[in-house]
C-alpha atoms as a PDB file:
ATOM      1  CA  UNK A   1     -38.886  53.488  40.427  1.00  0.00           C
ATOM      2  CA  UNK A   2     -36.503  54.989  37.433  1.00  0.00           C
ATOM      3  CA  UNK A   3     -34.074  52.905  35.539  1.00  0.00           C
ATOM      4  CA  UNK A   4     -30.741  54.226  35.942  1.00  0.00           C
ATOM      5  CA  UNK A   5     -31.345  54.921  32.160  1.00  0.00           C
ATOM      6  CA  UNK A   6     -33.896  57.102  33.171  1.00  0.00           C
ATOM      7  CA  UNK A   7     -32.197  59.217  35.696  1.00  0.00           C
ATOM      8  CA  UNK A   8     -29.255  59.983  33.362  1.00  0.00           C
ATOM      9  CA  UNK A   9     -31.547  61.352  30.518  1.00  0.00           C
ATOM     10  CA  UNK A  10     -32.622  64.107  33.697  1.00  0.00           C
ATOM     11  CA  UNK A  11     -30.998  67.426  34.820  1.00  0.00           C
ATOM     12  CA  UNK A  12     -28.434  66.080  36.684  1.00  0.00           C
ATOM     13  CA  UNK A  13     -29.452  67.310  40.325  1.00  0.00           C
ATOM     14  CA  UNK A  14     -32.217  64.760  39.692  1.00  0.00           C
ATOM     15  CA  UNK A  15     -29.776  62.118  40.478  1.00  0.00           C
ATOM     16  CA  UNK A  16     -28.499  63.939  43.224  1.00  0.00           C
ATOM     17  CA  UNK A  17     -31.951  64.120  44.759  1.00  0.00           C
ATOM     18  CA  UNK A  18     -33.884  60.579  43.575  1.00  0.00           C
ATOM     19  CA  UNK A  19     -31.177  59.251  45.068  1.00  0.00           C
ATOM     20  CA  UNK A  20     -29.690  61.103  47.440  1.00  0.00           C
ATOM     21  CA  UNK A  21     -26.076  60.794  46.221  1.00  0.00           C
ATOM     22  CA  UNK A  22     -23.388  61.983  49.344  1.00  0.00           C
ATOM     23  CA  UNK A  23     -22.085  65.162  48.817  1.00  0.00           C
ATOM     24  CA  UNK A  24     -24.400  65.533  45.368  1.00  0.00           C
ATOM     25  CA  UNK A  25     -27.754  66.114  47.721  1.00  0.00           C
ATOM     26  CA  UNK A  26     -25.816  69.047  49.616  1.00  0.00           C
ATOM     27  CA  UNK A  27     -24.620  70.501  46.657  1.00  0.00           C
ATOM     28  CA  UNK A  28     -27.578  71.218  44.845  1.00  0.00           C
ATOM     29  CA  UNK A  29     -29.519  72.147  47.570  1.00  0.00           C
ATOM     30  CA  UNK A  30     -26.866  74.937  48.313  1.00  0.00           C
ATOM     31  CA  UNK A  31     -27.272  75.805  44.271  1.00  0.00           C
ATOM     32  CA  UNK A  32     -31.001  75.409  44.255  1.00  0.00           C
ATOM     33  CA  UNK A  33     -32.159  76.600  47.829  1.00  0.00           C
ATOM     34  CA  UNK A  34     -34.342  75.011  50.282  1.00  0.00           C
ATOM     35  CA  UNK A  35     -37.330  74.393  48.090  1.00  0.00           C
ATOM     36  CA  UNK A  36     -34.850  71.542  46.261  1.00  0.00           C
ATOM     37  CA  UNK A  37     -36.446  69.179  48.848  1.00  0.00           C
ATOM     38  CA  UNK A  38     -39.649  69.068  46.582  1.00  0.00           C
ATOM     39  CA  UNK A  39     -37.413  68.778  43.593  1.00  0.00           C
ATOM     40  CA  UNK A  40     -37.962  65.191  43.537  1.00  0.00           C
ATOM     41  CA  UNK A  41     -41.735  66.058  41.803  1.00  0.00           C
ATOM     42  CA  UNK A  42     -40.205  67.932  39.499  1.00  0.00           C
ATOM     43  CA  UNK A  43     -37.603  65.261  38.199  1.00  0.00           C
ATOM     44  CA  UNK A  44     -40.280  62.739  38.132  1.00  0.00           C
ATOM     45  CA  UNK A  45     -42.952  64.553  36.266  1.00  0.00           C
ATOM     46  CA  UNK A  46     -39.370  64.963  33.839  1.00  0.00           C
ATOM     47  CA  UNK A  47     -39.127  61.266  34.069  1.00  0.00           C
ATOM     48  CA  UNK A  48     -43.291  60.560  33.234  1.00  0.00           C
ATOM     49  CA  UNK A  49     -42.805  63.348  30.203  1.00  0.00           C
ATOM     50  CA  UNK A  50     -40.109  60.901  28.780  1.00  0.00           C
ATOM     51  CA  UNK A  51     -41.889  57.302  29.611  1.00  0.00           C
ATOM     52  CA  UNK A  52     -44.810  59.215  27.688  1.00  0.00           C
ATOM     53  CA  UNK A  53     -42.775  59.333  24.523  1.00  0.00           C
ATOM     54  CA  UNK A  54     -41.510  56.124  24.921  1.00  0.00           C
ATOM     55  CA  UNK A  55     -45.164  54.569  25.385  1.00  0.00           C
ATOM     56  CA  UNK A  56     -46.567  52.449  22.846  1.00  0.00           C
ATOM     57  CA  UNK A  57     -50.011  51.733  24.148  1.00  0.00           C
ATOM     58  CA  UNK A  58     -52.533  54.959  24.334  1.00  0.00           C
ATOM     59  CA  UNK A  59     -52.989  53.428  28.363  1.00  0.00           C
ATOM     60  CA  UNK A  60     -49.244  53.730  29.046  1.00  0.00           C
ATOM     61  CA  UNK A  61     -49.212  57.393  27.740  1.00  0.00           C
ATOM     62  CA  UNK A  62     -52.520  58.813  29.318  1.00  0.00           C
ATOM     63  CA  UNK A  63     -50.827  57.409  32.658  1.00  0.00           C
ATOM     64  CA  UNK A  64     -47.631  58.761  31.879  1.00  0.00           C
ATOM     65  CA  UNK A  65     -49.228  62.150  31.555  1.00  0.00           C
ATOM     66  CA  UNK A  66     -51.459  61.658  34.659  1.00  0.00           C
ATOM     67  CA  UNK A  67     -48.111  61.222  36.421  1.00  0.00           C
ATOM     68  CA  UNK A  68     -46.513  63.926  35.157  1.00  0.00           C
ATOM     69  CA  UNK A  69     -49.059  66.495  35.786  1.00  0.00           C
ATOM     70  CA  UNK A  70     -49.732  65.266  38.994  1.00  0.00           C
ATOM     71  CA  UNK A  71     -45.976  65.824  39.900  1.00  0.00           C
ATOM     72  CA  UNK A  72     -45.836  69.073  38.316  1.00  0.00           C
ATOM     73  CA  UNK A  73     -48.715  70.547  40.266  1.00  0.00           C
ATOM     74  CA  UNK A  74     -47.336  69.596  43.148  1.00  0.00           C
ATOM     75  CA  UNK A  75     -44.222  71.790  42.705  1.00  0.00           C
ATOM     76  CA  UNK A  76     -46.862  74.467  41.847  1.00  0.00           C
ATOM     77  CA  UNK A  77     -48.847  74.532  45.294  1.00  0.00           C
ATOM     78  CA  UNK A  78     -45.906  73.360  47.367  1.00  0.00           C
ATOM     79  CA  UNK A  79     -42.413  75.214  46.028  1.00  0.00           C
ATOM     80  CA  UNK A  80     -42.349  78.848  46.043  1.00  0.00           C
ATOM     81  CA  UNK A  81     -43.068  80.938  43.238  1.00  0.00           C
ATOM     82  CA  UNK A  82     -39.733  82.372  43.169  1.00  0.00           C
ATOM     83  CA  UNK A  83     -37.606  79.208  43.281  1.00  0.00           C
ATOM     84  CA  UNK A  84     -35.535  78.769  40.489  1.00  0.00           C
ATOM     85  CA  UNK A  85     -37.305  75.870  38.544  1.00  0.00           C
ATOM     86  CA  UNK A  86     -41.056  77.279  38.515  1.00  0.00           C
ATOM     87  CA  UNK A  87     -40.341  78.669  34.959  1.00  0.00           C
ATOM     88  CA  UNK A  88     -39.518  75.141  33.566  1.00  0.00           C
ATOM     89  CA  UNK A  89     -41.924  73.680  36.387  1.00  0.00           C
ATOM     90  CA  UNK A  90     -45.013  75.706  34.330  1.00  0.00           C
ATOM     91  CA  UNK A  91     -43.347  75.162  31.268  1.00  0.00           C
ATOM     92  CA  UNK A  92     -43.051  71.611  31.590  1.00  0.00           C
ATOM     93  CA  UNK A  93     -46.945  71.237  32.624  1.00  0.00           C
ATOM     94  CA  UNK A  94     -47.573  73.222  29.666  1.00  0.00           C
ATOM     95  CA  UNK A  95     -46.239  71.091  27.411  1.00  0.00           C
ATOM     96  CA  UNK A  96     -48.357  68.106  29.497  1.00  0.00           C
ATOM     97  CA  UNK A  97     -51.868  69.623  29.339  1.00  0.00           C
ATOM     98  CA  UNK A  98     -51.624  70.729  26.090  1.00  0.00           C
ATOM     99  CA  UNK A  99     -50.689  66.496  25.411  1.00  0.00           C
ATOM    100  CA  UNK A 100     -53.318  65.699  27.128  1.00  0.00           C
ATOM    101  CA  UNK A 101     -55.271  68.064  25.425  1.00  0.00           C
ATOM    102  CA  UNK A 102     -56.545  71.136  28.069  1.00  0.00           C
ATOM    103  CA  UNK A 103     -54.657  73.594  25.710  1.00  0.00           C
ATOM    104  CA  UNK A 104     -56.260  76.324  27.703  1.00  0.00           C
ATOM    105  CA  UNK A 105     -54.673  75.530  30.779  1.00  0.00           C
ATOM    106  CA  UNK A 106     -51.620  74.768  28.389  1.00  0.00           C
ATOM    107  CA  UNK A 107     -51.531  78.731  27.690  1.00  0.00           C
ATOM    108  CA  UNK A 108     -51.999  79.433  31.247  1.00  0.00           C
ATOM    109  CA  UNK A 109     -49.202  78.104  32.107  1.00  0.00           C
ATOM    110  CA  UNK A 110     -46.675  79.365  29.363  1.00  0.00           C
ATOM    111  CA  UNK A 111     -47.565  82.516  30.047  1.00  0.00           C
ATOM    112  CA  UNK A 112     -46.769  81.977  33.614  1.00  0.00           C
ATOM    113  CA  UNK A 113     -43.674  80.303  32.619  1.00  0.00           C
ATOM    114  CA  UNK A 114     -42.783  83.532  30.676  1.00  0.00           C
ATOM    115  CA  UNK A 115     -43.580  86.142  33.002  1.00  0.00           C
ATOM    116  CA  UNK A 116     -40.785  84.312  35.070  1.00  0.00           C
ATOM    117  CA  UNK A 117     -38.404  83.738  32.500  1.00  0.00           C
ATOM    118  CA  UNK A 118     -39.078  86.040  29.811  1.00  0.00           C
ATOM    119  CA  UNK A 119     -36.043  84.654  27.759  1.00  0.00           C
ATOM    120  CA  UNK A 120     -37.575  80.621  27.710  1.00  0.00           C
ATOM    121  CA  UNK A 121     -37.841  80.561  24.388  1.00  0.00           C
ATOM    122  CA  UNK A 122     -39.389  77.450  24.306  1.00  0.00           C
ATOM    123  CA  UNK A 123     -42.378  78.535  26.193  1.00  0.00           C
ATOM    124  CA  UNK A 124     -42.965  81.180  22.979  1.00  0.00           C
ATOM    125  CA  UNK A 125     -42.752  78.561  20.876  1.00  0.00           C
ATOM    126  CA  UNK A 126     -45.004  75.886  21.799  1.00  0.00           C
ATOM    127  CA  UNK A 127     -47.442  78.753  23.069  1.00  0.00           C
ATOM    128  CA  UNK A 128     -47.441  79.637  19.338  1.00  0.00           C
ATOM    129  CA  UNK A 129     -47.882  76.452  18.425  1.00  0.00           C
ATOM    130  CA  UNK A 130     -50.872  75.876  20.245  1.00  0.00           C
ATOM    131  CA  UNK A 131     -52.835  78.697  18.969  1.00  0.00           C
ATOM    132  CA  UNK A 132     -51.966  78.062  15.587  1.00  0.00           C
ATOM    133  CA  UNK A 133     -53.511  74.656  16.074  1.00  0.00           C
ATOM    134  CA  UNK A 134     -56.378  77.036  17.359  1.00  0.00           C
ATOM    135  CA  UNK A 135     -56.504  78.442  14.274  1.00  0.00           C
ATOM    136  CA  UNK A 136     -55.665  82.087  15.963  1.00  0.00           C
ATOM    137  CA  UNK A 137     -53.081  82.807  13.518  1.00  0.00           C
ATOM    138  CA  UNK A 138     -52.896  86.854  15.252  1.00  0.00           C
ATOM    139  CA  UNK A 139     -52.640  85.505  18.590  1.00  0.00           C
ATOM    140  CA  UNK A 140     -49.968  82.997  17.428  1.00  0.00           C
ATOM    141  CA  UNK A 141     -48.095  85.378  16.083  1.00  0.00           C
ATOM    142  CA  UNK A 142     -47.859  88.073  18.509  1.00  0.00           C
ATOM    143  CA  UNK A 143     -46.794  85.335  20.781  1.00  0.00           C
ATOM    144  CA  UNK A 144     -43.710  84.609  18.859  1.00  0.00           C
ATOM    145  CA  UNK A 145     -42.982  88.970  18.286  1.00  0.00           C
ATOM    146  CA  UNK A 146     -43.110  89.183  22.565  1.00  0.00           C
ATOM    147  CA  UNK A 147     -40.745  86.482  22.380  1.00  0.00           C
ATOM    148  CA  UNK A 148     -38.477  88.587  20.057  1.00  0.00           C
ATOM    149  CA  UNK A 149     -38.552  90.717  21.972  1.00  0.00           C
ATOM    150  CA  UNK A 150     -37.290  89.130  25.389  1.00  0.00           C
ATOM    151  CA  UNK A 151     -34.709  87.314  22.578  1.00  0.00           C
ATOM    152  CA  UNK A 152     -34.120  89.088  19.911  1.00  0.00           C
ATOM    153  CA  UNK A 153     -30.886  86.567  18.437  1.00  0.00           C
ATOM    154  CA  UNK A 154     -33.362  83.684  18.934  1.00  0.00           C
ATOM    155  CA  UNK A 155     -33.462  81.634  15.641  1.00  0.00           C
ATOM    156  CA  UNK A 156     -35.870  79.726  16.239  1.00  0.00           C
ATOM    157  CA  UNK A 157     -38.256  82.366  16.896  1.00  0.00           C
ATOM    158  CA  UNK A 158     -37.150  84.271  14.084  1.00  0.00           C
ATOM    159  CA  UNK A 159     -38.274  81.412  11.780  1.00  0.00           C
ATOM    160  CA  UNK A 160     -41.651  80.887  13.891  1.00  0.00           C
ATOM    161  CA  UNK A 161     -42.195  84.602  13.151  1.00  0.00           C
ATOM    162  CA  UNK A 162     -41.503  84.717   9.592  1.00  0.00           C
ATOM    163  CA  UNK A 163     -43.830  81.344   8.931  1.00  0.00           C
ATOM    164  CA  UNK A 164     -46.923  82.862  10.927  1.00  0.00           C
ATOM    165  CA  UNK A 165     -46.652  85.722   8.435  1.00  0.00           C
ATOM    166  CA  UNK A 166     -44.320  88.031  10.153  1.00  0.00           C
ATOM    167  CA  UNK A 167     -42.721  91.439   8.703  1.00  0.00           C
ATOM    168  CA  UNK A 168     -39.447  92.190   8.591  1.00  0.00           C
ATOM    169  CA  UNK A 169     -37.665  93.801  10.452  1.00  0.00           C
ATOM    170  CA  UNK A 170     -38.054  91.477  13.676  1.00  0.00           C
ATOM    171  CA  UNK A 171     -40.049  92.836  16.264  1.00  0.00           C
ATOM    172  CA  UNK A 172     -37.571  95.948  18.429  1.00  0.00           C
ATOM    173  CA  UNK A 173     -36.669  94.226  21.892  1.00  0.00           C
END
């Protein structure tokens, strides 16, 4: 139920697997193992994260989120732990319960997302983000010094840590 639009603004073995594209299909699944046949939930809780920021009605985003979150949990008790995507898989519900506003379970799941991919520096960040809206300006911050750590040339980390009062020099990796 994607717009071509849609599917193009998605990784592109999302294409390959909403649609099944000859040749495309076998492909990825060499690249992304056997677990790419639940893929599909993946791309479309990708797909639901996107309609959500398009959505101009407060009913069109809570739904959007619904849908996303449903599709990312489903990669979470059917793919393996180890396949490939699970650190953008937990990232990506991150992002969705902390919109929908279960920022614990939002932490939960960046830290998962970082214990598999300790260099997903976008985890760190929104992580960070999300305590500071806490108010837990230490907690915050030491978020954003682990994720020095795992990448130290991040700039975007290296501002995050200077804002939530960090010392220089940057945290040793």
């Amino acid at each position: 139920n994607y717009s071509d639009a849609e599917i193009k603004a998605l990784p592109p073995f999302c294409e390959a697997r909403l649609k099944r594209v000859p040749g495309q299909f076998e492909y990825w699944n060499k690249i992304l193992g056997p677990d790419f046949i639940h893929t599909h939930h993946y791309c479309s809780g990708l797909a639901q994260i996107n309609r959500y920021y398009r959505a101009r009605t407060r009913q069109q985003k809570t739904y959007s989120l619904q849908g996303a979150n449903g599709a990312l949990s489903y990669m979470v008790s059917h793919a393996s732990p180890t396949y490939s995507l699970m650190p953008d898989v937990y990232l990506n519900r991150g992002l969705v319960l902390s919109l929908m506003g279960n920022l614990g379970g939002a932490i939960t799941d960046l830290k998962k997302a970082q214990e598999l991919n300790p260099k997903l520096v976008r985890a760190y960040t929104l992580s960070s983000d999300i305590h500071a809206k806490l108010k837990q300006k230490d907690e915050a911050l030491a978020v954003v010094a682990d994720g020095l750590r795992h990448v130290p040339d991040s700039t975007v980390l290296q501002r995050i840590y200077r804002e939530r009062g960090g010392k220089l020099p940057y945290p040793e990796p």
